[in-house]
C-alpha atoms as a PDB file:
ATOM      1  CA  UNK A   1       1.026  39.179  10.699  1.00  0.00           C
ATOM      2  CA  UNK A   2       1.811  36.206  13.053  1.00  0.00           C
ATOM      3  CA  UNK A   3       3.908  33.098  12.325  1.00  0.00           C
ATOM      4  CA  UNK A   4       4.596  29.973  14.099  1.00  0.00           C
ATOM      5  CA  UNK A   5       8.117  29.700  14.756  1.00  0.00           C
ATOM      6  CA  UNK A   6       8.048  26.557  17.320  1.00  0.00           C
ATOM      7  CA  UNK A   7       6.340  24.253  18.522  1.00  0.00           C
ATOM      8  CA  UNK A   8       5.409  20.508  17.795  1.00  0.00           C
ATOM      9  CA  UNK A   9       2.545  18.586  15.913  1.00  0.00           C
ATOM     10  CA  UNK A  10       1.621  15.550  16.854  1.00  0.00           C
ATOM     11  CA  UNK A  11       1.568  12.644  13.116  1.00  0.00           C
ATOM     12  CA  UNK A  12       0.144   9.668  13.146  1.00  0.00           C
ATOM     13  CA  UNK A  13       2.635   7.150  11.346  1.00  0.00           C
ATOM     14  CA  UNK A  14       0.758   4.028  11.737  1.00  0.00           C
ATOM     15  CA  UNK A  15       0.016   1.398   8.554  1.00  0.00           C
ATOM     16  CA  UNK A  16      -3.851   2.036   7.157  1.00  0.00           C
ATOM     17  CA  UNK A  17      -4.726  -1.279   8.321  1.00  0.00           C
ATOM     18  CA  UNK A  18      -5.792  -3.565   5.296  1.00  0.00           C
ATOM     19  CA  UNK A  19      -5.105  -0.970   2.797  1.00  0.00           C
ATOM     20  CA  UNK A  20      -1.319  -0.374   1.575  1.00  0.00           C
ATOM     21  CA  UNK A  21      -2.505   1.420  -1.273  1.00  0.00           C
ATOM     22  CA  UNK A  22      -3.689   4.587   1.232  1.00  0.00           C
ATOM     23  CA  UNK A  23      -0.746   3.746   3.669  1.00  0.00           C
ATOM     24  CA  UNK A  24       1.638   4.842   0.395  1.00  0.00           C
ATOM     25  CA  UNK A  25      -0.478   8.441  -0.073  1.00  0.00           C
ATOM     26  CA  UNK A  26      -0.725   8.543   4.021  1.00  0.00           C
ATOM     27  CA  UNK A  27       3.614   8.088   3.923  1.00  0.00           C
ATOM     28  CA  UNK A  28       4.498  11.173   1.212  1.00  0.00           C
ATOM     29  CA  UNK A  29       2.054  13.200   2.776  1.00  0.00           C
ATOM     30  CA  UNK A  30       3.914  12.962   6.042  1.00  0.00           C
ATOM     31  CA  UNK A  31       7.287  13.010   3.789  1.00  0.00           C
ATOM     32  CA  UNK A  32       6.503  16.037   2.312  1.00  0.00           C
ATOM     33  CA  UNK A  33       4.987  17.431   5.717  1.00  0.00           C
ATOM     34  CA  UNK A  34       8.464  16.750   7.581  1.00  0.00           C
ATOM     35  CA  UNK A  35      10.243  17.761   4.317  1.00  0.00           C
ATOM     36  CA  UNK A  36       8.506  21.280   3.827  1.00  0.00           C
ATOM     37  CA  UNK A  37      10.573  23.567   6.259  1.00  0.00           C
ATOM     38  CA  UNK A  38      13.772  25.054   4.372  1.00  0.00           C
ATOM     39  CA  UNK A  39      15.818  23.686   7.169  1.00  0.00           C
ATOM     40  CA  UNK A  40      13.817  20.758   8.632  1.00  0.00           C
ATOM     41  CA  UNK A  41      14.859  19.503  12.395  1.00  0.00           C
ATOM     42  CA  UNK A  42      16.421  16.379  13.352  1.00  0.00           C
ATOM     43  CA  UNK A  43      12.764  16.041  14.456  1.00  0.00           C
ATOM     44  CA  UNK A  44      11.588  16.131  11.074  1.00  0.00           C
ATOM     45  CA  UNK A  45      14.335  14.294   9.762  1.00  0.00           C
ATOM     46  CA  UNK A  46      13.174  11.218  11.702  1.00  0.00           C
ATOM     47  CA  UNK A  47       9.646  11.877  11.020  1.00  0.00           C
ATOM     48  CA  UNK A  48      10.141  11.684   7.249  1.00  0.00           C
ATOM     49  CA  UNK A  49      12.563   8.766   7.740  1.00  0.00           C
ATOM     50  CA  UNK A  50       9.873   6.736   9.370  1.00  0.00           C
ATOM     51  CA  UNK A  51       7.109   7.804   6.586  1.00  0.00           C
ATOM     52  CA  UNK A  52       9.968   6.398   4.091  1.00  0.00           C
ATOM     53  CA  UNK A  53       9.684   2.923   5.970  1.00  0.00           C
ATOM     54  CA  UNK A  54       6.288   3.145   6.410  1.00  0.00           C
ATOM     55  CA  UNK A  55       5.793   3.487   2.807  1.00  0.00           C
ATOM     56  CA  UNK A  56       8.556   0.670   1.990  1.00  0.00           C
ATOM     57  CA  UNK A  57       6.640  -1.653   4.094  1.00  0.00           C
ATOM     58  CA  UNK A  58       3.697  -0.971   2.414  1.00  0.00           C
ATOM     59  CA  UNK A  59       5.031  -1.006  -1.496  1.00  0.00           C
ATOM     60  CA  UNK A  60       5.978  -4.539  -0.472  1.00  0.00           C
ATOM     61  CA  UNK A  61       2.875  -5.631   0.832  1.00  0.00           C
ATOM     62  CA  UNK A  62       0.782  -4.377  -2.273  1.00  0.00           C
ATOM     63  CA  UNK A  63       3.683  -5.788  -4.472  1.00  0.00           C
ATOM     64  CA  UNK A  64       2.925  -9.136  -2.578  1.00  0.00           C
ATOM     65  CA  UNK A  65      -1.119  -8.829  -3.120  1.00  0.00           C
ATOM     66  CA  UNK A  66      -0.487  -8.356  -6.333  1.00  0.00           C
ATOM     67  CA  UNK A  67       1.823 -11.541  -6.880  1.00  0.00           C
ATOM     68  CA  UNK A  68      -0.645 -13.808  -5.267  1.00  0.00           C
ATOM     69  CA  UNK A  69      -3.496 -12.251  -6.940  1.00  0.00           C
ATOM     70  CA  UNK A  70      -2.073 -12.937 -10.430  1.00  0.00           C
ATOM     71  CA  UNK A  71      -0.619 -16.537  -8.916  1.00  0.00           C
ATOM     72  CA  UNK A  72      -4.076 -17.119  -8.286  1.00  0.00           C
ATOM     73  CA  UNK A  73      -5.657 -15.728 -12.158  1.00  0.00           C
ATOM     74  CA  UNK A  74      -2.663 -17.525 -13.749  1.00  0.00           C
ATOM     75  CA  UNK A  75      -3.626 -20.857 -11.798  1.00  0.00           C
ATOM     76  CA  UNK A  76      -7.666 -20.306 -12.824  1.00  0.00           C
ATOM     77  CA  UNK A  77      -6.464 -19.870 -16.125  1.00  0.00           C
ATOM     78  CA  UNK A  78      -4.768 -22.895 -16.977  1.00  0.00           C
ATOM     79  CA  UNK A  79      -7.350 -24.457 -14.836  1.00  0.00           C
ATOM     80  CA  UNK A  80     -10.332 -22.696 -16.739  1.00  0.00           C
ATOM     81  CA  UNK A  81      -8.963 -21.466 -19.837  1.00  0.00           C
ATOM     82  CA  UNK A  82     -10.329 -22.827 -22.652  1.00  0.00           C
ATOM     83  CA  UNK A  83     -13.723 -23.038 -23.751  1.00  0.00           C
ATOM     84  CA  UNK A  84     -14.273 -26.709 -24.142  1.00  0.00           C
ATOM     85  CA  UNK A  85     -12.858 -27.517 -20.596  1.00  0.00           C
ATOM     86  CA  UNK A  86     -15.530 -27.852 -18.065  1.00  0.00           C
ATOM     87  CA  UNK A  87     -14.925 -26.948 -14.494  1.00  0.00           C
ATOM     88  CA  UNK A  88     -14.888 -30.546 -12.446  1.00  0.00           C
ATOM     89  CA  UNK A  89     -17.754 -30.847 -10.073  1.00  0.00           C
ATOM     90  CA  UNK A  90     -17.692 -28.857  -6.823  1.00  0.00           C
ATOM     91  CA  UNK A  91     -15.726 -26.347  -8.794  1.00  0.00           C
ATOM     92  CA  UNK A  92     -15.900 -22.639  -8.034  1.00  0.00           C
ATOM     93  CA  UNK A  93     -18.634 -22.036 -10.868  1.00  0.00           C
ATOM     94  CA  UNK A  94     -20.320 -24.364 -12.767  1.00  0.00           C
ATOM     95  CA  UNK A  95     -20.446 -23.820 -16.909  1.00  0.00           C
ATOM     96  CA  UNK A  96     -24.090 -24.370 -18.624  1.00  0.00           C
ATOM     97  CA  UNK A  97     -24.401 -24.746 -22.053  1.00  0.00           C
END
């Protein structure tokens, strides 16, 4: 049986570009990747120490999505929310009886 007992793999650590949510699951993988060896490098080390910023980066840019996208239901609500309001004209959507 053959093993690999050196060498080097080349990771690709950038952001998913408009998508944090994959950037997260793309981070632990490479976390877990550079964490798997019972005695990981200083190579690995750094690897999984930039996955763990690339995934804190990321947690707060979906954290911020998600603030402005319930800003933004929170602000439709009170603009929208009951059933007797009408929408003024040039509105988003238009209510027909």
């Amino acid at each position: 049986m053959l093993y690999a007992v050196g060498g080097e793999v080349s990771l690709d650590t950038a952001p998913v570009s408009g998508d944090p949510e994959a950037t997260i699951r793309k981070a632990r993988v490479l976390m877990a990747a550079a964490n798997a060896p019972a005695d990981p490098s200083t190579q690995d080390r750094m690897v999984a120490a930039a996955a763990a910023r690339l995934e804190a980066a990321a947690l707060r840019e979906l954290d911020q999505q998600r603030l402005k996208e319930a800003a933004e239901a929170a602000q439709l609500q009170r603009a929208y929310g009951g059933s007797e309001q009408k929408p003024e004209p040039g509105a988003l959507f238009r209510l027909e009886a």
